[in-house]
Protein backbone atom coordinates (compact mmCIF):
# COMPACT_ATOMS: atom_id res chain seq x y z
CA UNK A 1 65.67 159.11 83.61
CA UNK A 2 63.16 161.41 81.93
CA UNK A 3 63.09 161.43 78.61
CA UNK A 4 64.04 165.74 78.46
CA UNK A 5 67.23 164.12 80.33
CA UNK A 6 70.63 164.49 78.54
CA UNK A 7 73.58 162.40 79.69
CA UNK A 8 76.85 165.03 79.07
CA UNK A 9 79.92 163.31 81.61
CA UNK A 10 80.51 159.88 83.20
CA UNK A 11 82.41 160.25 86.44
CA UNK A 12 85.42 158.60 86.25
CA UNK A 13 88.07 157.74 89.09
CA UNK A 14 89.44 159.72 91.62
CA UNK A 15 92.38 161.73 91.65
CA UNK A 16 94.43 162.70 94.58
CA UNK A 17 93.33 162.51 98.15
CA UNK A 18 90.78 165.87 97.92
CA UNK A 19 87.89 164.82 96.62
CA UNK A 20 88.78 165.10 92.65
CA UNK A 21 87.68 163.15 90.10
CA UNK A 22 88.05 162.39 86.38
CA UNK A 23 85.58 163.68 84.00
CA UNK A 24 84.62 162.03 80.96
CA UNK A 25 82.84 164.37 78.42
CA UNK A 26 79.94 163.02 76.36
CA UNK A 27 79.48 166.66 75.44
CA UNK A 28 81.08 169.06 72.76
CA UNK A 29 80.27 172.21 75.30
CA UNK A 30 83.28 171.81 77.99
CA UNK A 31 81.96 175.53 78.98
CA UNK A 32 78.97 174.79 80.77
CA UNK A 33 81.28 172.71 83.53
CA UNK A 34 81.83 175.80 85.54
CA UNK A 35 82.21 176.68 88.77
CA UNK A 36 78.27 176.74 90.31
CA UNK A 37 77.03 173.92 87.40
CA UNK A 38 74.17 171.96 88.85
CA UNK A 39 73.60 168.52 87.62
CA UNK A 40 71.73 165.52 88.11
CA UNK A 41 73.29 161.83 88.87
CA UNK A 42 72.41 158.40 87.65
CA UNK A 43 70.32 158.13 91.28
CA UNK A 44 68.43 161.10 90.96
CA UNK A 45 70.52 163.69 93.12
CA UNK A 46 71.86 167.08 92.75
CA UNK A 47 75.43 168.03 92.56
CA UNK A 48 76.81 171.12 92.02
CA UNK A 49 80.35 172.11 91.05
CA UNK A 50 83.15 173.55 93.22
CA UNK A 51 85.86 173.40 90.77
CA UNK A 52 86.74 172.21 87.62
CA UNK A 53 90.07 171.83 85.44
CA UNK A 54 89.65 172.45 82.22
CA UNK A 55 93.35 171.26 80.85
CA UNK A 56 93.20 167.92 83.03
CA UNK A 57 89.51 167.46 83.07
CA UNK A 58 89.43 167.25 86.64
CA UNK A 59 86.31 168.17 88.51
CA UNK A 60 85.84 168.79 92.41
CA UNK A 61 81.81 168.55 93.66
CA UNK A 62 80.13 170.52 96.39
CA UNK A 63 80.43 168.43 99.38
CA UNK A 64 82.41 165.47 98.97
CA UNK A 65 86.28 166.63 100.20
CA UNK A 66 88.03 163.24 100.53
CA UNK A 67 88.74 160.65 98.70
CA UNK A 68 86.73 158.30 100.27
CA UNK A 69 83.51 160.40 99.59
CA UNK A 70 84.62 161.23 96.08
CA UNK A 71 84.51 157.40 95.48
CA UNK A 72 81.13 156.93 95.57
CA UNK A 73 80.61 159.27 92.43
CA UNK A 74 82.36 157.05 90.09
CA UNK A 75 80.83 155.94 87.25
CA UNK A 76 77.88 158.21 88.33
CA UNK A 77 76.51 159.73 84.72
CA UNK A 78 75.93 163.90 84.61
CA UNK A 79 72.75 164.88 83.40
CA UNK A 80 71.51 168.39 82.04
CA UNK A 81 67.70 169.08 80.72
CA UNK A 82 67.49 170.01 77.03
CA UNK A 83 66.54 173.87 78.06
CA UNK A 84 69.80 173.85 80.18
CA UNK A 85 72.26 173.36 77.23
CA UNK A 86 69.76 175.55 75.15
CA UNK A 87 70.43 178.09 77.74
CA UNK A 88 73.81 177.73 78.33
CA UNK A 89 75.98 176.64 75.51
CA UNK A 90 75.85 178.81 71.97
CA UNK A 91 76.15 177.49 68.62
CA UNK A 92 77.83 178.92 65.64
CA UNK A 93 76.25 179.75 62.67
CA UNK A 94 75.12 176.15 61.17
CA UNK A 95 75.92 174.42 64.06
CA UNK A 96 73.00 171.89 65.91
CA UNK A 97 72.55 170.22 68.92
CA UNK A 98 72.90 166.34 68.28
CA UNK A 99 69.36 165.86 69.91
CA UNK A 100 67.53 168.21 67.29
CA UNK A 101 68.63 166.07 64.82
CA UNK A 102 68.09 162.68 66.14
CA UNK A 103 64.68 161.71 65.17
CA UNK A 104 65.07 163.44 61.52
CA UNK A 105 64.05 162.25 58.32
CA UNK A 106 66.49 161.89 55.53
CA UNK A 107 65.92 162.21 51.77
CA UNK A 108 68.04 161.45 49.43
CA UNK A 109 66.70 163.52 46.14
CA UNK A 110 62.87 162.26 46.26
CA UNK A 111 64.03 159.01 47.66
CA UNK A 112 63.14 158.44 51.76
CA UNK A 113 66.33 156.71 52.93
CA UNK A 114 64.71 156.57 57.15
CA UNK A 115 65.20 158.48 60.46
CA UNK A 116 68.23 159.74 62.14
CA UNK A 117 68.14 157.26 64.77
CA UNK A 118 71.77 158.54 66.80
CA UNK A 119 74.56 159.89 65.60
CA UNK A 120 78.15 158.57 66.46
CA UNK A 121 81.76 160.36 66.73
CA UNK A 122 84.31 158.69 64.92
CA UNK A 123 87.48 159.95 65.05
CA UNK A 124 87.05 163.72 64.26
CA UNK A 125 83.62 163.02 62.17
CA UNK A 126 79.95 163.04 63.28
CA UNK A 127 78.09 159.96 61.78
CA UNK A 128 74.48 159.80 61.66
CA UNK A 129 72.89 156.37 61.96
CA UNK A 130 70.34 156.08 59.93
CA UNK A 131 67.18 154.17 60.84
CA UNK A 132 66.45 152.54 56.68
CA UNK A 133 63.32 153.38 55.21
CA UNK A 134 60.92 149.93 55.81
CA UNK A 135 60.43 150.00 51.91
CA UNK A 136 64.04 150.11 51.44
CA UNK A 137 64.76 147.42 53.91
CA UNK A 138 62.58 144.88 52.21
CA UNK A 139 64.18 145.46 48.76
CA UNK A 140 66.85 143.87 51.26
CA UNK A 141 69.02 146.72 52.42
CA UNK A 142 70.72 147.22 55.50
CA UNK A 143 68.25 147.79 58.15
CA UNK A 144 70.74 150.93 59.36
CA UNK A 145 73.41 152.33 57.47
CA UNK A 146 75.91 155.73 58.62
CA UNK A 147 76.19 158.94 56.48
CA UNK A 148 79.30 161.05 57.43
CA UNK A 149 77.76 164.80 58.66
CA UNK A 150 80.02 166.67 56.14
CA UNK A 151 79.50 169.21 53.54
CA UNK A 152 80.20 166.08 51.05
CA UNK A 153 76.88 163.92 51.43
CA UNK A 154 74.72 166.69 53.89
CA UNK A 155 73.47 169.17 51.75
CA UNK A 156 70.54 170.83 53.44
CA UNK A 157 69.15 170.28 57.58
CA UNK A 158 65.95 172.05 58.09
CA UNK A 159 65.36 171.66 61.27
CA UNK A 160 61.95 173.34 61.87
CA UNK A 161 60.74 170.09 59.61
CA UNK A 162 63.32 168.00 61.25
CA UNK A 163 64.60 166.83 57.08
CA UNK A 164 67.83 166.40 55.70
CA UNK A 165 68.75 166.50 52.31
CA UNK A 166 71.72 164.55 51.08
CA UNK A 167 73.69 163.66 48.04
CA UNK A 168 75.32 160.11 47.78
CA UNK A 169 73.27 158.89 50.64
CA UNK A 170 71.70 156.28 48.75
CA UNK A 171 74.91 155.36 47.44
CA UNK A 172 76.66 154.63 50.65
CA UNK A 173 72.98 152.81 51.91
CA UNK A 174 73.56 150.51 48.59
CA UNK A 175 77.03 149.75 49.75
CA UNK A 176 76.08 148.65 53.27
């Protein structure tokens, strides 16, 4: 896929004999899978939603009205383009998308700790995974180490530099 690409769902199995299908969210925005939603599959198609149930996270495509058809979605992955879910999903004040902060550097007072290199969801916490500084790495720490994204250890994201700021990170990198 191209690299502007964003994978949001996974298609999952069908439901019922209509054509609907279990929707697994890789995406914290269930509002942009609305009725009209155009997305791009694993193979390079369109597909556009007809319906889509919110409480059961159900989700009926354009086109494919049986079962049998609505079988050869599964596992298909959604895509969206970055300018898509800049367009159509809103963030709240200090919020950020997860892929303007992959690729960040983070400092830890003057200390470089590395790069944001993905972030994780555990539980109900965002992780970021950090890439360790090659310096750091041959004074032999872990070559990647997590900081929780909370208020706790993330003191500062500016995002126009792509930096964070945190306090305790090199603690928790020392007791990888």
């Amino acid at each position: 896929m191209k690299s502007d690409r964003l994978q949001i769902a996974t298609i999952g199995k069908v439901v019922g004999l209509w054509g609907e299908l279990k929707l697994h969210l890789q995406s914290d925005f269930e509002d942009q899978f609305k009725i009209g939603s155009r997305f791009v599959l694993t193979n390079g198609s369109t597909i556009e939603i007809e319906n889509y149930n919110h409480a059961k996270s159900l989700v009926k495509f354009i086109g494919f009205n049986v079962r049998e058809d609505a079988q050869k979605l599964t596992n298909q992955k959604l895509f969206t383009t970055v300018e898509a879910t800049r367009e159509n999903c809103s963030l709240e004040e200090g919020q950020f998308f997860w892929f303007d902060v992959v690729g960040s550097l983070v400092y830890d007072g003057d200390t470089f700790l590395g790069t944001v290199d993905e972030i994780e969801r555990i539980g109900a916490v965002d992780y970021l995974v950090i890439k360790t500084a090659e310096d750091l790495v041959e004074k032999e720490h872990s070559i990647k180490f997590y900081i929780p994204y909370i208020d706790e250890y993330i003191k500062n994201f500016d995002i126009e530099n792509k930096k964070i700021e945190t306090e305790g990170g090199l603690l928790l990198l020392e007791a990888s």
